[in-house]
Protein backbone atom coordinates (compact mmCIF):
# COMPACT_ATOMS: atom_id res chain seq x y z
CA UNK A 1 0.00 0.00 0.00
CA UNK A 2 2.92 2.39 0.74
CA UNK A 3 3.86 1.89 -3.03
CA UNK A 4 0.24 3.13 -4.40
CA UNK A 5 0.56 5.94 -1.89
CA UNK A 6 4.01 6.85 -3.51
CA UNK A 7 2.28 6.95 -6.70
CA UNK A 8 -0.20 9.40 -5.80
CA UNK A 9 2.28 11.40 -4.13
CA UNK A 10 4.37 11.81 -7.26
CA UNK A 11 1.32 12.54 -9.81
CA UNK A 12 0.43 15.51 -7.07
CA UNK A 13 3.95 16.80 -7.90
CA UNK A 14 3.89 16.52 -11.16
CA UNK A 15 0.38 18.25 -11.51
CA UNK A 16 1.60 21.14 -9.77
CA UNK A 17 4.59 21.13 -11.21
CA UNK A 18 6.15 22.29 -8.18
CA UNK A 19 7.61 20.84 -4.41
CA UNK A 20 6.25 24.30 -2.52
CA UNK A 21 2.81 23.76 -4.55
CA UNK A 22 2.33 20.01 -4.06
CA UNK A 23 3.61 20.56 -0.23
CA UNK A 24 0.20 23.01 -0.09
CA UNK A 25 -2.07 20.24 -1.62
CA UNK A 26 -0.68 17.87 1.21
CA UNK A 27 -0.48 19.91 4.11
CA UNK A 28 3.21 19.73 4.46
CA UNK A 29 6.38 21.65 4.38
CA UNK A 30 8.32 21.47 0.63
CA UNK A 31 11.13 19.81 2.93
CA UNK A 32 8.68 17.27 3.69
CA UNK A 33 7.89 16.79 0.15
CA UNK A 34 11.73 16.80 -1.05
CA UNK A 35 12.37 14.16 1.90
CA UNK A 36 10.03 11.75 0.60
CA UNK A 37 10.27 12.19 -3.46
CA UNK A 38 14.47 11.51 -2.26
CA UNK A 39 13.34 8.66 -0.43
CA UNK A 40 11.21 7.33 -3.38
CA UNK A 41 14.04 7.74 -5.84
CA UNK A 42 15.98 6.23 -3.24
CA UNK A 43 13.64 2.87 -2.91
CA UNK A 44 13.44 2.44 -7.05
CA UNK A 45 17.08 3.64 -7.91
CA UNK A 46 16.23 5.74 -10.87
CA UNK A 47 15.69 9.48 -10.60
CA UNK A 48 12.48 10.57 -11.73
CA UNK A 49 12.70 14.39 -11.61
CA UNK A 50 15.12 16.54 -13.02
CA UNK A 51 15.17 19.64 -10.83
CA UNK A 52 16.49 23.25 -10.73
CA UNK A 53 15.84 26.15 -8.60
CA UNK A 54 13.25 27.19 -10.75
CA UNK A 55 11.45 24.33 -12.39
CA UNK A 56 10.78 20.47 -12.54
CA UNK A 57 10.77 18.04 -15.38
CA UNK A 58 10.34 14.25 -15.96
CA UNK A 59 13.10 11.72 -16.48
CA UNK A 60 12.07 8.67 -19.06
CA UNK A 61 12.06 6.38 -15.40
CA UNK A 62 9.64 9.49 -14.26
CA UNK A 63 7.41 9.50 -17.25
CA UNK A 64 6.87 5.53 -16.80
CA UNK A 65 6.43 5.48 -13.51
CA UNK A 66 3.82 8.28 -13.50
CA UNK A 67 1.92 7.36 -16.52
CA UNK A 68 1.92 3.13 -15.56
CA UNK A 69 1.23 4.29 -11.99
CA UNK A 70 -1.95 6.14 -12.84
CA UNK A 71 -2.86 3.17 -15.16
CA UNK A 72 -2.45 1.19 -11.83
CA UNK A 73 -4.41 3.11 -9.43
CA UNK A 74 -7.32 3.75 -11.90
CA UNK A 75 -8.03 -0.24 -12.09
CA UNK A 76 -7.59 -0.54 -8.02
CA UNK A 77 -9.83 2.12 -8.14
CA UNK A 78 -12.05 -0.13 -10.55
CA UNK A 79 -11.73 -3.16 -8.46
CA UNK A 80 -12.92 -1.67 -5.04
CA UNK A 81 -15.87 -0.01 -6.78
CA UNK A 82 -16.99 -3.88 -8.00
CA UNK A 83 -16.58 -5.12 -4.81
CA UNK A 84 -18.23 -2.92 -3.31
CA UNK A 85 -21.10 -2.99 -5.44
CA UNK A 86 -22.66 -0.89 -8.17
CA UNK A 87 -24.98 0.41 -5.60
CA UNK A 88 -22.77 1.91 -3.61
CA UNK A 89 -22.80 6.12 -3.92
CA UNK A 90 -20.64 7.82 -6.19
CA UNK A 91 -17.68 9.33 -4.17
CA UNK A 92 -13.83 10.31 -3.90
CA UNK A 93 -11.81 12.63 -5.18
CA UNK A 94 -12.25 13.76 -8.55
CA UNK A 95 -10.01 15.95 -10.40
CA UNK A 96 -11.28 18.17 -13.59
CA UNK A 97 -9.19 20.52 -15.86
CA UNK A 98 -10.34 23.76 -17.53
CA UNK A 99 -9.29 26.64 -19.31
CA UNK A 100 -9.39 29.67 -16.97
CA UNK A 101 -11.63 31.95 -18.83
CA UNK A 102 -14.54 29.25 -19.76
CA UNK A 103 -13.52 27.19 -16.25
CA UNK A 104 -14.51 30.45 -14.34
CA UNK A 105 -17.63 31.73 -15.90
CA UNK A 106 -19.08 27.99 -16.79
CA UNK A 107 -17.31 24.86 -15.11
CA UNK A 108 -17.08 26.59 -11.48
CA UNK A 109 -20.59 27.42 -11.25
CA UNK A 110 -21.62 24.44 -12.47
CA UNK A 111 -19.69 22.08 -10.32
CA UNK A 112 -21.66 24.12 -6.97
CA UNK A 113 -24.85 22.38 -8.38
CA UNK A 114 -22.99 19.20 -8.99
CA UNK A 115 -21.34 18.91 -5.60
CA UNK A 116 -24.78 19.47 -3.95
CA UNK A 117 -25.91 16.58 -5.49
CA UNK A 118 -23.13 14.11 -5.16
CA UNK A 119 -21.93 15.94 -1.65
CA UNK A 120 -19.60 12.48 -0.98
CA UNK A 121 -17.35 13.50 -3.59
CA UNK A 122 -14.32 15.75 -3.28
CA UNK A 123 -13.71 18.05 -6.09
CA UNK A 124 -10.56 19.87 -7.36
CA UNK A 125 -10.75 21.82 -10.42
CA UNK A 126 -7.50 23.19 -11.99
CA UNK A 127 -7.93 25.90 -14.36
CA UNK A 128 -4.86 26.98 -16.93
CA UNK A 129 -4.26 28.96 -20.27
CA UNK A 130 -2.17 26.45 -21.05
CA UNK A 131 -3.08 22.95 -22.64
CA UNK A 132 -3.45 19.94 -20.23
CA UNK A 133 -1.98 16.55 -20.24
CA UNK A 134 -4.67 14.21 -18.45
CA UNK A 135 -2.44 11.59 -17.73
CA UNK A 136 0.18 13.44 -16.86
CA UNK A 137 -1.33 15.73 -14.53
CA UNK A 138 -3.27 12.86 -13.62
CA UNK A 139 -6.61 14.26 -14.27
CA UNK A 140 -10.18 12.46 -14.52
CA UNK A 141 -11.60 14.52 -17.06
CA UNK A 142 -10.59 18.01 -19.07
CA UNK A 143 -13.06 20.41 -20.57
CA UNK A 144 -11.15 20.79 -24.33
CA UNK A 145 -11.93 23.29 -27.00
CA UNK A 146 -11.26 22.12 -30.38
CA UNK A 147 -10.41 18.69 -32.12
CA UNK A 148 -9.93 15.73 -29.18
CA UNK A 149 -5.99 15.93 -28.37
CA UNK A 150 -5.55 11.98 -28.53
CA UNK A 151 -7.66 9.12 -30.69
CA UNK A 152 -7.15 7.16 -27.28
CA UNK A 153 -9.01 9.53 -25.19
CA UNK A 154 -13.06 9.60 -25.00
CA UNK A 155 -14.24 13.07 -25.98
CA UNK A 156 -18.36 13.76 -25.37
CA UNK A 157 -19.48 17.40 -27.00
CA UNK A 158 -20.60 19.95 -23.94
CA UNK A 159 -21.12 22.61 -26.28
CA UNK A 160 -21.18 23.66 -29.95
CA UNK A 161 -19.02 26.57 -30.20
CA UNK A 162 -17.91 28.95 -33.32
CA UNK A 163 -14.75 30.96 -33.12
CA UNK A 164 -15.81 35.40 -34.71
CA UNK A 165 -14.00 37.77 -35.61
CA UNK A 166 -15.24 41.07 -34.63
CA UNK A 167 -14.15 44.55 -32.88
CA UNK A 168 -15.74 47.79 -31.13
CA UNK A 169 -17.20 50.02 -33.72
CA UNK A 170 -14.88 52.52 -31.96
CA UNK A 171 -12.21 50.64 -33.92
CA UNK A 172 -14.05 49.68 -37.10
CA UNK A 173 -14.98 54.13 -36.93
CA UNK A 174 -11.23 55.06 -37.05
CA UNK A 175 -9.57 51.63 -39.51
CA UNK A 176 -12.97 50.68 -41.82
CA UNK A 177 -13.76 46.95 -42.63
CA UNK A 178 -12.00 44.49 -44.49
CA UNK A 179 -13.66 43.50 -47.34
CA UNK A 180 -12.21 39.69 -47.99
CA UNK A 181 -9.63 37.89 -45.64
CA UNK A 182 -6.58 39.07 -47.41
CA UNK A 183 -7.43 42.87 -45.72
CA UNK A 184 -6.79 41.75 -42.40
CA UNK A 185 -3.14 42.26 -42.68
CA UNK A 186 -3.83 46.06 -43.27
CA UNK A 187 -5.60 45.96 -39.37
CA UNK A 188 -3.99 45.98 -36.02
CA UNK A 189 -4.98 42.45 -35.12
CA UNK A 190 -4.91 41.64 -31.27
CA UNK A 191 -3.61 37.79 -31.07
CA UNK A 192 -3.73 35.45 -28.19
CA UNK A 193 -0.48 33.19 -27.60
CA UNK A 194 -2.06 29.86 -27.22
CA UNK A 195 0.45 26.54 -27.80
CA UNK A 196 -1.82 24.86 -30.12
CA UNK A 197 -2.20 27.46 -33.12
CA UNK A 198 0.20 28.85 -35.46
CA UNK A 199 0.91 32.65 -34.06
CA UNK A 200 0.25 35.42 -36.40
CA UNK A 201 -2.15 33.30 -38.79
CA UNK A 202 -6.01 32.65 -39.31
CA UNK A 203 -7.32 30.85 -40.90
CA UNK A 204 -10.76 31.22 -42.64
CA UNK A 205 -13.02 29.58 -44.81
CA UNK A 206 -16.13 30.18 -47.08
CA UNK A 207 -18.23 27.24 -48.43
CA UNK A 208 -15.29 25.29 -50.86
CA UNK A 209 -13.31 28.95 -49.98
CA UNK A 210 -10.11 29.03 -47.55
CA UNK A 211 -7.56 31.33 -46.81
CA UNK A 212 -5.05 31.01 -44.53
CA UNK A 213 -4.01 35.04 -43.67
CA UNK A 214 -0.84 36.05 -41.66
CA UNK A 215 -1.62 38.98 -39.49
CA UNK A 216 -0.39 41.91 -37.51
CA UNK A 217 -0.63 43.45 -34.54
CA UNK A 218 1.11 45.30 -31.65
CA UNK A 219 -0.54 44.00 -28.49
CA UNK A 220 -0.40 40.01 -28.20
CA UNK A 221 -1.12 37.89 -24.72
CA UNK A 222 -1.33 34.67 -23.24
CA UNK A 223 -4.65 35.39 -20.99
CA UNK A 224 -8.19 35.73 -23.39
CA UNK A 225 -9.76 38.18 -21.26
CA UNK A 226 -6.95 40.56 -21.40
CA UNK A 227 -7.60 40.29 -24.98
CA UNK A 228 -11.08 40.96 -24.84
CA UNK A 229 -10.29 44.00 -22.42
CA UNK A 230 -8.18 45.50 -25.34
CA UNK A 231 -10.66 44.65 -27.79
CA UNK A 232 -13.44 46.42 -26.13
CA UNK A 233 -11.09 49.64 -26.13
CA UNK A 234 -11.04 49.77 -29.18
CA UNK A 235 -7.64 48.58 -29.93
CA UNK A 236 -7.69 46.28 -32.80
CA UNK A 237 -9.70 43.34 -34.54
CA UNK A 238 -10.04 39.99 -32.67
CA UNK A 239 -11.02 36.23 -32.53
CA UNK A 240 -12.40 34.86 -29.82
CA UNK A 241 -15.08 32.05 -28.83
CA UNK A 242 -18.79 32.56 -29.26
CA UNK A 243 -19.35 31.83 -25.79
CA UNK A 244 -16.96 35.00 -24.16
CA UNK A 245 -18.58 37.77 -27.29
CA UNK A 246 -22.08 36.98 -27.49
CA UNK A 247 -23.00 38.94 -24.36
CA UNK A 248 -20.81 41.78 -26.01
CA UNK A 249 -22.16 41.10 -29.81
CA UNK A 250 -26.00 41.40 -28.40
CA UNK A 251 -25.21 45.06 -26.53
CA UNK A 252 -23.12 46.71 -29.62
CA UNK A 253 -20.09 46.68 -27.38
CA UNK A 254 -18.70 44.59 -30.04
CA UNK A 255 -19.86 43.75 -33.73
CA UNK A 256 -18.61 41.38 -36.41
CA UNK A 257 -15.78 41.34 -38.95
CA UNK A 258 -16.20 39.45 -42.07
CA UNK A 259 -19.47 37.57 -41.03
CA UNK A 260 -19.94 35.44 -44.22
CA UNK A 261 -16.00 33.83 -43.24
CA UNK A 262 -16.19 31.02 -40.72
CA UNK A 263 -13.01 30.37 -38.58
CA UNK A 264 -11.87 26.71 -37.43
CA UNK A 265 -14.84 25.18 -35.00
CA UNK A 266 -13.98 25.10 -31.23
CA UNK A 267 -16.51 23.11 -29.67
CA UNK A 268 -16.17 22.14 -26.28
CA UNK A 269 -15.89 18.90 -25.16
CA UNK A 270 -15.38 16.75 -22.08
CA UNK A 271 -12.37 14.94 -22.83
CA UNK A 272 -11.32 11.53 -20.32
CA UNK A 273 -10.11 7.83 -20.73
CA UNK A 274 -12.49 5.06 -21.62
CA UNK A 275 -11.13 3.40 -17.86
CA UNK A 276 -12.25 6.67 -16.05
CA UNK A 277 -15.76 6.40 -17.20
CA UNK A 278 -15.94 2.96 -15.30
CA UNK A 279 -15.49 5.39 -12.36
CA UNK A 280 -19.32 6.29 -11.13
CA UNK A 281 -17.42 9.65 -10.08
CA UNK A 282 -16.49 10.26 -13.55
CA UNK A 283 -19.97 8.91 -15.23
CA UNK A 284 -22.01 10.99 -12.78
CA UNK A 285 -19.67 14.13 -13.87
CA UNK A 286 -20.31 13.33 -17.88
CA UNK A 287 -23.92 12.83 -17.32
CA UNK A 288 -24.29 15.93 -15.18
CA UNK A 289 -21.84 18.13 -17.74
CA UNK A 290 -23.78 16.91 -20.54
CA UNK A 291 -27.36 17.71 -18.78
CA UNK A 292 -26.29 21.00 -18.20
CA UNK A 293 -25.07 22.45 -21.93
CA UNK A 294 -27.59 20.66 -23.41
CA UNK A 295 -29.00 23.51 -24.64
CA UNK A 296 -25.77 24.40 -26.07
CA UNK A 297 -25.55 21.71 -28.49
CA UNK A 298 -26.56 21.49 -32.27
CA UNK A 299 -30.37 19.51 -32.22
CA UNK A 300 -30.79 20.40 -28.68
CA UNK A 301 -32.98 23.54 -27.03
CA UNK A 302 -33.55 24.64 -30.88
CA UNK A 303 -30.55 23.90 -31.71
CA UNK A 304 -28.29 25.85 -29.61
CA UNK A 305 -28.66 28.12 -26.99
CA UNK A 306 -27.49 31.39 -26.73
CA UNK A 307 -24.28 31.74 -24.23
């Protein structure tokens, strides 16, 4: 048993991707932490961090042990719940990733509804600009916008979800509007850093029509709604998810570029591994999820709701 608890331990480190932030999790000092990950390394005789005074990485031994370790505790996990019984109540700690913007404004709120009806299970929900790894940050589910990451993975669509184009008519007063893609390089263009895109290019397509446009601007970021924020001064032309500008579309605070050019989906989907779902935490979670953005999705509540 010490061995599956040594597994846990290291997929908490390696989710937070820090000693001092996986100390927190555990109510312990980082000492603590660093005594015990030595101790592990110790016990297998492999290192399975490399680490520097400012960040952590996985050796090959590291990546093995974390990713066959999960595999491990997921089918414990599996067992106990068939011996116990189907009938027993969902519960247990269940971990969910989300992007911050979407996580904040949709995921949090829903999860209050969802932990008062399954109160036996323990939630954490990690929210991140940055793409996440389920198995290595040894996740139960991920909210994912855009194509599933990984054949392997199960993916269920939350929410149908278009990607616009549009700025304040503060902006479109002073530049004008493009009038076919191949404008938009005469426009300050406001871009968001985000690992799986090409930066500086969009691409957009009409009917058998595509064009793929490289494009320029002088503010870029890493955080949407700092994006948004600039967009809303007036500061340049912008693509961002249906579900953050239709509030902003519907008051004038924002209006479309280009309407008749579509821009790759993003649909938003609950992404987690075909052993998960045997979890009843992680079927009651999918079920719930999908409940609530039904109205969201294409041939549901009229075929999709307004965000």
């Amino acid at each position: 048993m010490d061995s599956f608890s040594d597994v846990g331990f290291f997929m908490c480190i390696n989710r937070h991707g820090s000693l001092a932030s996986a100390a927190q999790e555990l109510g312990v000092t980082p000492s603590a932490v660093s005594k015990r990950l030595q101790a592990l390394e110790g016990r297998l005789g492999v290192r399975l961090l490399h680490r520097t005074t400012r960040r952590i990485s996985l050796t090959p031994e590291g990546e093995s042990y974390l990713v066959e370790g999960g595999r491990i505790l997921a089918e414990l996990e599996s067992l106990e719940r068939t011996v116990a019984g189907s009938s027993t109540t969902p519960h247990g700690l269940l971990k969910i990733g989300a992007t911050l913007g979407f996580g904040r404004r949709h995921i949090a709120p829903a999860l209050v509804d969802f932990a008062r009806q399954y109160p036996k299970i323990e939630i954490q929900l990690y929210l991140s600009e940055r793409p996440m790894n389920l198995t290595e940050l040894g996740l139960d589910a991920v909210v994912h916008f855009g194509e599933p990451p990984d054949v392997r993975l199960t993916a269920r669509l939350l929410a149908n979800n278009a990607r616009i184009l549009c700025a304040a008519p503060s902006y479109i007063a002073r530049a004008g509007l493009p009038a076919s893609p191949r404008d938009l390089a005469r426009f300050n263009c406001i871009f968001i850093r985000e690992a799986d895109e090409t930066f500086g290019t969009w691409h957009l397509r009409n009917g058998t029509q595509q064009e793929s446009v490289k494009v320029r601007g002088t503010m870029s970021t890493n955080d949407g709604q700092s994006a948004l924020a600039w967009a809303l001064e007036g500061q340049g032309l912008i693509v961002r998810s249906e579900w953050d500008v239709t509030g902003h579309l519907r008051s004038g605070a924002l209006s479309r570029v280009l309407p008749q050019w579509q821009l790759a989906p993003a649909d938003i989907h609950l992404v987690y591994s075909a052993r998960s779902h045997r979890s009843d935490k992680v079927r009651v979670l999918v079920d719930f999820l999908l409940e609530r953005f039904a109205a969201h999705r294409a041939g549901k509540g009229g075929g999709g709701g307004q965000w």
